[in-house]
Every structure is written in structure tokens, then in C-alpha cells.
C-alpha atoms as a PDB file:
ATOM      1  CA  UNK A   1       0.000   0.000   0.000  1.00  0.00           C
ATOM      2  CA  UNK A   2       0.895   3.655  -0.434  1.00  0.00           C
ATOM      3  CA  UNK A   3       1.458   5.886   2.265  1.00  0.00           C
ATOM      4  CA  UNK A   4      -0.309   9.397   1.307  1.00  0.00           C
ATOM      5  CA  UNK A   5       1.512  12.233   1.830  1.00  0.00           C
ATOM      6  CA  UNK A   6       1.983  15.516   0.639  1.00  0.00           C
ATOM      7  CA  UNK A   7       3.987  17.278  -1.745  1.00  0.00           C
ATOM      8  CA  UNK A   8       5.358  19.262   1.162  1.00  0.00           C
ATOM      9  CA  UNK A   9       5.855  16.639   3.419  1.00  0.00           C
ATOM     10  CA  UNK A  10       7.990  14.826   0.355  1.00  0.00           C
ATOM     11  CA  UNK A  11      10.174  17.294  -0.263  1.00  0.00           C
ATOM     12  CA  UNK A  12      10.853  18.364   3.342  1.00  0.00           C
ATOM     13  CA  UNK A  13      12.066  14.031   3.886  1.00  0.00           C
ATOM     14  CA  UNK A  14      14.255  14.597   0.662  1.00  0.00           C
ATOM     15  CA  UNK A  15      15.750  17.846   2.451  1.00  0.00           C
ATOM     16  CA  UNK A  16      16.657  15.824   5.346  1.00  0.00           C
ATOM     17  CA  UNK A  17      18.613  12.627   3.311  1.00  0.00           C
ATOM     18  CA  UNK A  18      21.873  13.335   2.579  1.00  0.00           C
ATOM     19  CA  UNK A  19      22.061  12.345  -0.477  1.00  0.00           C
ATOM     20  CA  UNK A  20      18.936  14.393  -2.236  1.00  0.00           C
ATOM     21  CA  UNK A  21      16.169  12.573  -3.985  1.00  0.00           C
ATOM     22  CA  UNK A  22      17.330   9.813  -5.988  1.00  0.00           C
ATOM     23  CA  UNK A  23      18.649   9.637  -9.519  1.00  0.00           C
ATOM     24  CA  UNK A  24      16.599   8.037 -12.034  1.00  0.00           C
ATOM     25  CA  UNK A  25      18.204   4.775 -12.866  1.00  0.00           C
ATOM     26  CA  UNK A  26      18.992   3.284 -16.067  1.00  0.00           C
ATOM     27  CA  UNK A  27      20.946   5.880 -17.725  1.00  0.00           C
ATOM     28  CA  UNK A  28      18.845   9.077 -17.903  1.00  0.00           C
ATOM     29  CA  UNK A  29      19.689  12.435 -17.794  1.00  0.00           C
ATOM     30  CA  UNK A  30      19.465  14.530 -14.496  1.00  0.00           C
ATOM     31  CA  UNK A  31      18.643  18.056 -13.777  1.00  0.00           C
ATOM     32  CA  UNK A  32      16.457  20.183 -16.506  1.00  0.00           C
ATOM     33  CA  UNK A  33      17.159  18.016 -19.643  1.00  0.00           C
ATOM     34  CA  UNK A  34      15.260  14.975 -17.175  1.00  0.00           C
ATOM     35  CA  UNK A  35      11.783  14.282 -18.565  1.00  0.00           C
ATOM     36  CA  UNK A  36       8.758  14.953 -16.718  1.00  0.00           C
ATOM     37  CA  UNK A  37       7.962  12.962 -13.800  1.00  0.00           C
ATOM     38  CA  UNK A  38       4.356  12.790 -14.685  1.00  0.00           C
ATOM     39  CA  UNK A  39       5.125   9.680 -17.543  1.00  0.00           C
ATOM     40  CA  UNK A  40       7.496   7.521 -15.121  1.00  0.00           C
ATOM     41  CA  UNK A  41       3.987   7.650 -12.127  1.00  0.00           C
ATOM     42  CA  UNK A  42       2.508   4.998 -14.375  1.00  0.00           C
ATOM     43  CA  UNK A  43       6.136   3.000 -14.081  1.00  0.00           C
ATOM     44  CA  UNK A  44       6.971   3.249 -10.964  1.00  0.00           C
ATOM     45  CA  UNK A  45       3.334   2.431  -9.835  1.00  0.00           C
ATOM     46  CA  UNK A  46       3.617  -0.933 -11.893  1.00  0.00           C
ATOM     47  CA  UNK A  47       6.906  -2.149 -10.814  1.00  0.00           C
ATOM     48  CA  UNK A  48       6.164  -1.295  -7.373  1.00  0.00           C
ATOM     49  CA  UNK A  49       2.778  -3.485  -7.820  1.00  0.00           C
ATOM     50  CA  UNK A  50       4.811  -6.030  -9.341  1.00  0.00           C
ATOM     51  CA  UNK A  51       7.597  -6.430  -7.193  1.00  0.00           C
ATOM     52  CA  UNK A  52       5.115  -6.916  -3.895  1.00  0.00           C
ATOM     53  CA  UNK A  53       3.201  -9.580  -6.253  1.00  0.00           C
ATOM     54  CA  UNK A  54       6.850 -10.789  -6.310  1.00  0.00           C
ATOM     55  CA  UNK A  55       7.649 -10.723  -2.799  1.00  0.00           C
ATOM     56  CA  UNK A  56       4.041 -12.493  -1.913  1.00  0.00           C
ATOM     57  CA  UNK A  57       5.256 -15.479  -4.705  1.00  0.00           C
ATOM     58  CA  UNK A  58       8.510 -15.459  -3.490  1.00  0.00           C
ATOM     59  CA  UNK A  59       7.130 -16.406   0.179  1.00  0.00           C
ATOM     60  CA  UNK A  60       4.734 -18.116  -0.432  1.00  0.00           C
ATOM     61  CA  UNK A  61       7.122 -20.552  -3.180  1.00  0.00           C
ATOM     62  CA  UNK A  62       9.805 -20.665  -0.031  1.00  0.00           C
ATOM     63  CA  UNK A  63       6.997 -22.213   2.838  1.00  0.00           C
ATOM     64  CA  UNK A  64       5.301 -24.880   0.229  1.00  0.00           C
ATOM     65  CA  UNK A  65       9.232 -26.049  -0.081  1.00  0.00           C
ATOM     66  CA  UNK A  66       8.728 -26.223   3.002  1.00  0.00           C
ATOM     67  CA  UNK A  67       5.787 -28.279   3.135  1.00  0.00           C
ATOM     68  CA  UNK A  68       2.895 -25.615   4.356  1.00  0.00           C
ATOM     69  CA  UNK A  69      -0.409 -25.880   2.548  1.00  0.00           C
ATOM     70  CA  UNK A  70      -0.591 -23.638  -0.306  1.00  0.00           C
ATOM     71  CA  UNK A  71      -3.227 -21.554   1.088  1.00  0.00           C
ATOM     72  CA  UNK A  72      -1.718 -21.336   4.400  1.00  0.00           C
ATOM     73  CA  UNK A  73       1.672 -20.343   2.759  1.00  0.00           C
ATOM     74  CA  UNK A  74      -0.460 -17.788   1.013  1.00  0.00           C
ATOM     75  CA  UNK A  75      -2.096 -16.229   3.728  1.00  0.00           C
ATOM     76  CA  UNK A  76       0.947 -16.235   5.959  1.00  0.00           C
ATOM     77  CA  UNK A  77       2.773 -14.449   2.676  1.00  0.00           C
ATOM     78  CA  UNK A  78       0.280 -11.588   2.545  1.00  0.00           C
ATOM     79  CA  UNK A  79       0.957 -10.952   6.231  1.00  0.00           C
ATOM     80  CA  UNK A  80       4.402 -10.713   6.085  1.00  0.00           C
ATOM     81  CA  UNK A  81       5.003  -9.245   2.618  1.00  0.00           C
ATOM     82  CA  UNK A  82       3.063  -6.000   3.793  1.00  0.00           C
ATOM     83  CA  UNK A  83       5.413  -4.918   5.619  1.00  0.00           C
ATOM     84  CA  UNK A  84       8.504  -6.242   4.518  1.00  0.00           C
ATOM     85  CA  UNK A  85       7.501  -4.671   0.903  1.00  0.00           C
ATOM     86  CA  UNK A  86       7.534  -0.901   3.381  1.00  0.00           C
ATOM     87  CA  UNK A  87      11.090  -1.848   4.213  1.00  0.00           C
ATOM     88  CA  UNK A  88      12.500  -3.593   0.898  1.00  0.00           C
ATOM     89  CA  UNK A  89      11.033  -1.667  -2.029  1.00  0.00           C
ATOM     90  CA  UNK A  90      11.270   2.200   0.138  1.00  0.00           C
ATOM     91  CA  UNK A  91      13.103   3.547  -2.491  1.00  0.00           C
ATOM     92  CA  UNK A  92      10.337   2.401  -4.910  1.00  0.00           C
ATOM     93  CA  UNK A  93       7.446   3.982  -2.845  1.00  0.00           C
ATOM     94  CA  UNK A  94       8.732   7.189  -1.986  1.00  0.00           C
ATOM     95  CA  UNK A  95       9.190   7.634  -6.102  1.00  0.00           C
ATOM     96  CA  UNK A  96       5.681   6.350  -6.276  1.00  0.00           C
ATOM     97  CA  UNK A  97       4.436   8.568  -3.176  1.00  0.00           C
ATOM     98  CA  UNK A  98       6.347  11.657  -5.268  1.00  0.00           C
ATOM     99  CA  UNK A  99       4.921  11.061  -8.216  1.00  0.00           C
ATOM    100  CA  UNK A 100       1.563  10.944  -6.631  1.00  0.00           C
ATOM    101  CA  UNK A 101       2.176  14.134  -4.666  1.00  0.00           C
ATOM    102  CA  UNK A 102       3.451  15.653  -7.511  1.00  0.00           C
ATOM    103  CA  UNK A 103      -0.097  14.684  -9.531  1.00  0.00           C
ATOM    104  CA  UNK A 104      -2.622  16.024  -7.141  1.00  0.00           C
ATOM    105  CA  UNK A 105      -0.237  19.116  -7.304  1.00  0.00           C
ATOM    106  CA  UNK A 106      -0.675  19.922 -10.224  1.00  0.00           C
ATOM    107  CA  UNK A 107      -4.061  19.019 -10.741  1.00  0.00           C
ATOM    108  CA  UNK A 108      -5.259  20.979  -7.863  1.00  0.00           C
ATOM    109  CA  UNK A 109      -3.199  24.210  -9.580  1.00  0.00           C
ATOM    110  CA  UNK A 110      -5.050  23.332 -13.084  1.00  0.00           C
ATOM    111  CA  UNK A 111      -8.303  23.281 -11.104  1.00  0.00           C
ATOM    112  CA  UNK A 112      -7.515  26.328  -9.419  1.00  0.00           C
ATOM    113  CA  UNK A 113      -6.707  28.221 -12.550  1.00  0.00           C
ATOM    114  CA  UNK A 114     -10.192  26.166 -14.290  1.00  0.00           C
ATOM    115  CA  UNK A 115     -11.980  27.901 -11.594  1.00  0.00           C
ATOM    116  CA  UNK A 116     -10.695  31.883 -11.926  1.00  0.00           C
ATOM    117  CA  UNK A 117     -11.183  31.781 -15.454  1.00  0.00           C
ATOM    118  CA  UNK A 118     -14.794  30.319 -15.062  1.00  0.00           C
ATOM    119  CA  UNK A 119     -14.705  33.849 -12.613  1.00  0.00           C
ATOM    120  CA  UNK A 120     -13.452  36.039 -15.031  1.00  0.00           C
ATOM    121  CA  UNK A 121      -9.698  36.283 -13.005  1.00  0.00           C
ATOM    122  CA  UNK A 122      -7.313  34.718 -14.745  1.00  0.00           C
ATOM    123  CA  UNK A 123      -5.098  37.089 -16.659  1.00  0.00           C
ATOM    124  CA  UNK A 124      -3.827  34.357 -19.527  1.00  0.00           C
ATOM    125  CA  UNK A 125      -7.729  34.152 -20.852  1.00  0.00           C
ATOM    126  CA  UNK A 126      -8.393  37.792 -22.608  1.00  0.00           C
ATOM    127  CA  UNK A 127     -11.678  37.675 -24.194  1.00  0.00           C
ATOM    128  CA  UNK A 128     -13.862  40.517 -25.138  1.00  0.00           C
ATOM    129  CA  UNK A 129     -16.389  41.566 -22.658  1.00  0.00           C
ATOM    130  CA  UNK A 130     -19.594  39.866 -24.231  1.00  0.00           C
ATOM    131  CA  UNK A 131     -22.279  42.050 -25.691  1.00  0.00           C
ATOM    132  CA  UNK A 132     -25.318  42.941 -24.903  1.00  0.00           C
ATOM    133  CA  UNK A 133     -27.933  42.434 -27.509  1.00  0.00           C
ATOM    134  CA  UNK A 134     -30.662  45.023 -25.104  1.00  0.00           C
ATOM    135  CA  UNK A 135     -28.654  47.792 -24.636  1.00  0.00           C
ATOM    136  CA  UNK A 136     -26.213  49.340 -27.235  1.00  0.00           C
ATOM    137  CA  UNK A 137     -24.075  52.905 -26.672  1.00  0.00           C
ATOM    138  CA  UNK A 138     -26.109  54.863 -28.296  1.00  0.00           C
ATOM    139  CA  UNK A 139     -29.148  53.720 -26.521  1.00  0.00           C
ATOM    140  CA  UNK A 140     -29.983  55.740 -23.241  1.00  0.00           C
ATOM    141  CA  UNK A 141     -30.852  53.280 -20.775  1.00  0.00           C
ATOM    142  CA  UNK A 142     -33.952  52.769 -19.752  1.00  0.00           C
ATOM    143  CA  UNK A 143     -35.473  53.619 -16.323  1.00  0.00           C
END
């Protein structure tokens, strides 16, 4: 499972480690020329889904050598793979728990901007003030 946080809370823990947030593995570029984050959520969500199916097989494989009843083995294997997946694949849910944090970010600041332009505030939509039909500048208005 992933542990909600937010944004705030994710970059004040990657203040605190010495060694920053961590690099992107597999030969990408750091710093600005790094792609957005936003494509690698759907990634990092998958492995991380896959490696704690992993874990659970792994277990649950290890006590049927071992002679346990498969759905023993499995049920034991759920209970222990929850949190030994916290400890073993960390690095691999704070980059999901970034990513996620990073998401609602930025869809709460394009829902923010959605809603001052449905208000009339937002300065990057200029549109003409709309007309009306009734009244027109020459007409006096009427009392």
C-alpha cells in the first residue's frame, strides 16, 4: 500500500537525506534536460505493484518447499510481505508517493486556474467583454 503524503511533506524528507532525492536509474539524464515525472507515475506504480506480487510469490514458493499448505503459505505471505515490501522496495514507494504528490499538485493548480477563469480572473484568458444584444451605446438606458 501507499502511504499518502503531501507534496510538502515529500520534499521536506528529501531535504533531510543526505544524499537528495534519488537519480533516475537506467541511464537518464538529471537536472532540466530529465523528462517529466508525470510519464514515469505509471512506471513506478507498476513495478512497485509487481515487485510486492513478487515478494508475496517469493514467500509463499519458499513455505510450500517447506511443506505448508498452499493456502496457508499464502495467507501467511500476505501478512508478512506488507510490511517487509515498506522496508525492501522504500526507495520504490517514496518515487511512487512523489509522483503521486506531484499529480494532485498539479491538478489541484489546473483546477484552481479552471476555476478563476470560469470567474473572469485569470489574466492568460483575454476575451472581449460579451455584448449585450438590449442595450447598445447609443441607446440611453432605460429607467
Amino acid at each position: 500500500m501507499v502511504a499518502s503524503s503531501t507534496l510538502a511533506d515529500v520534499q521536506q524528507q528529501q531535504q533531510e537525506t543526505p544524499e537528495g532525492p534519488e537519480e533516475p536509474r537506467g541511464g537518464e539524464t538529471s537536472g532540466a534536460e530529465r523528462p517529466p515525472r508525470g510519464g514515469n507515475l505509471a512506471r513506478d506504480i507498476t513495478l512497485y505493484t509487481v515487485a510486492r506480487f513478487g515478494l508475496l510469490a517469493v514467500l509463499a514458493g519458499v513455505l510450500v518447499l517447506f511443506d505448508v499448505p498452499l493456502l496457508v503459505a499464502l495467507a501467511v505471505s500476505v501478512v508478512v510481505a506488507m510490511p517487509l515490501s515498506l522496508v525492501v522496495f522504500s526507495g520504490l514507494r517514496r518515487r511512487v508517493a512523489t509522483g503521486m504528490a506531484e499529480r494532485a499538485a498539479e491538478r489541484a493548480e489546473r483546477k484552481e486556474q479552471l476555476r478563476a477563469q470560469l470567474r473572469g480572473e485569470a489574466d492568460s484568458v483575454e476575451s472581449d467583454p460579451p455584448v449585450d444584444d438590449e442595450h447598445s451605446d447609443s441607446d440611453p438606458p432605460r429607467d
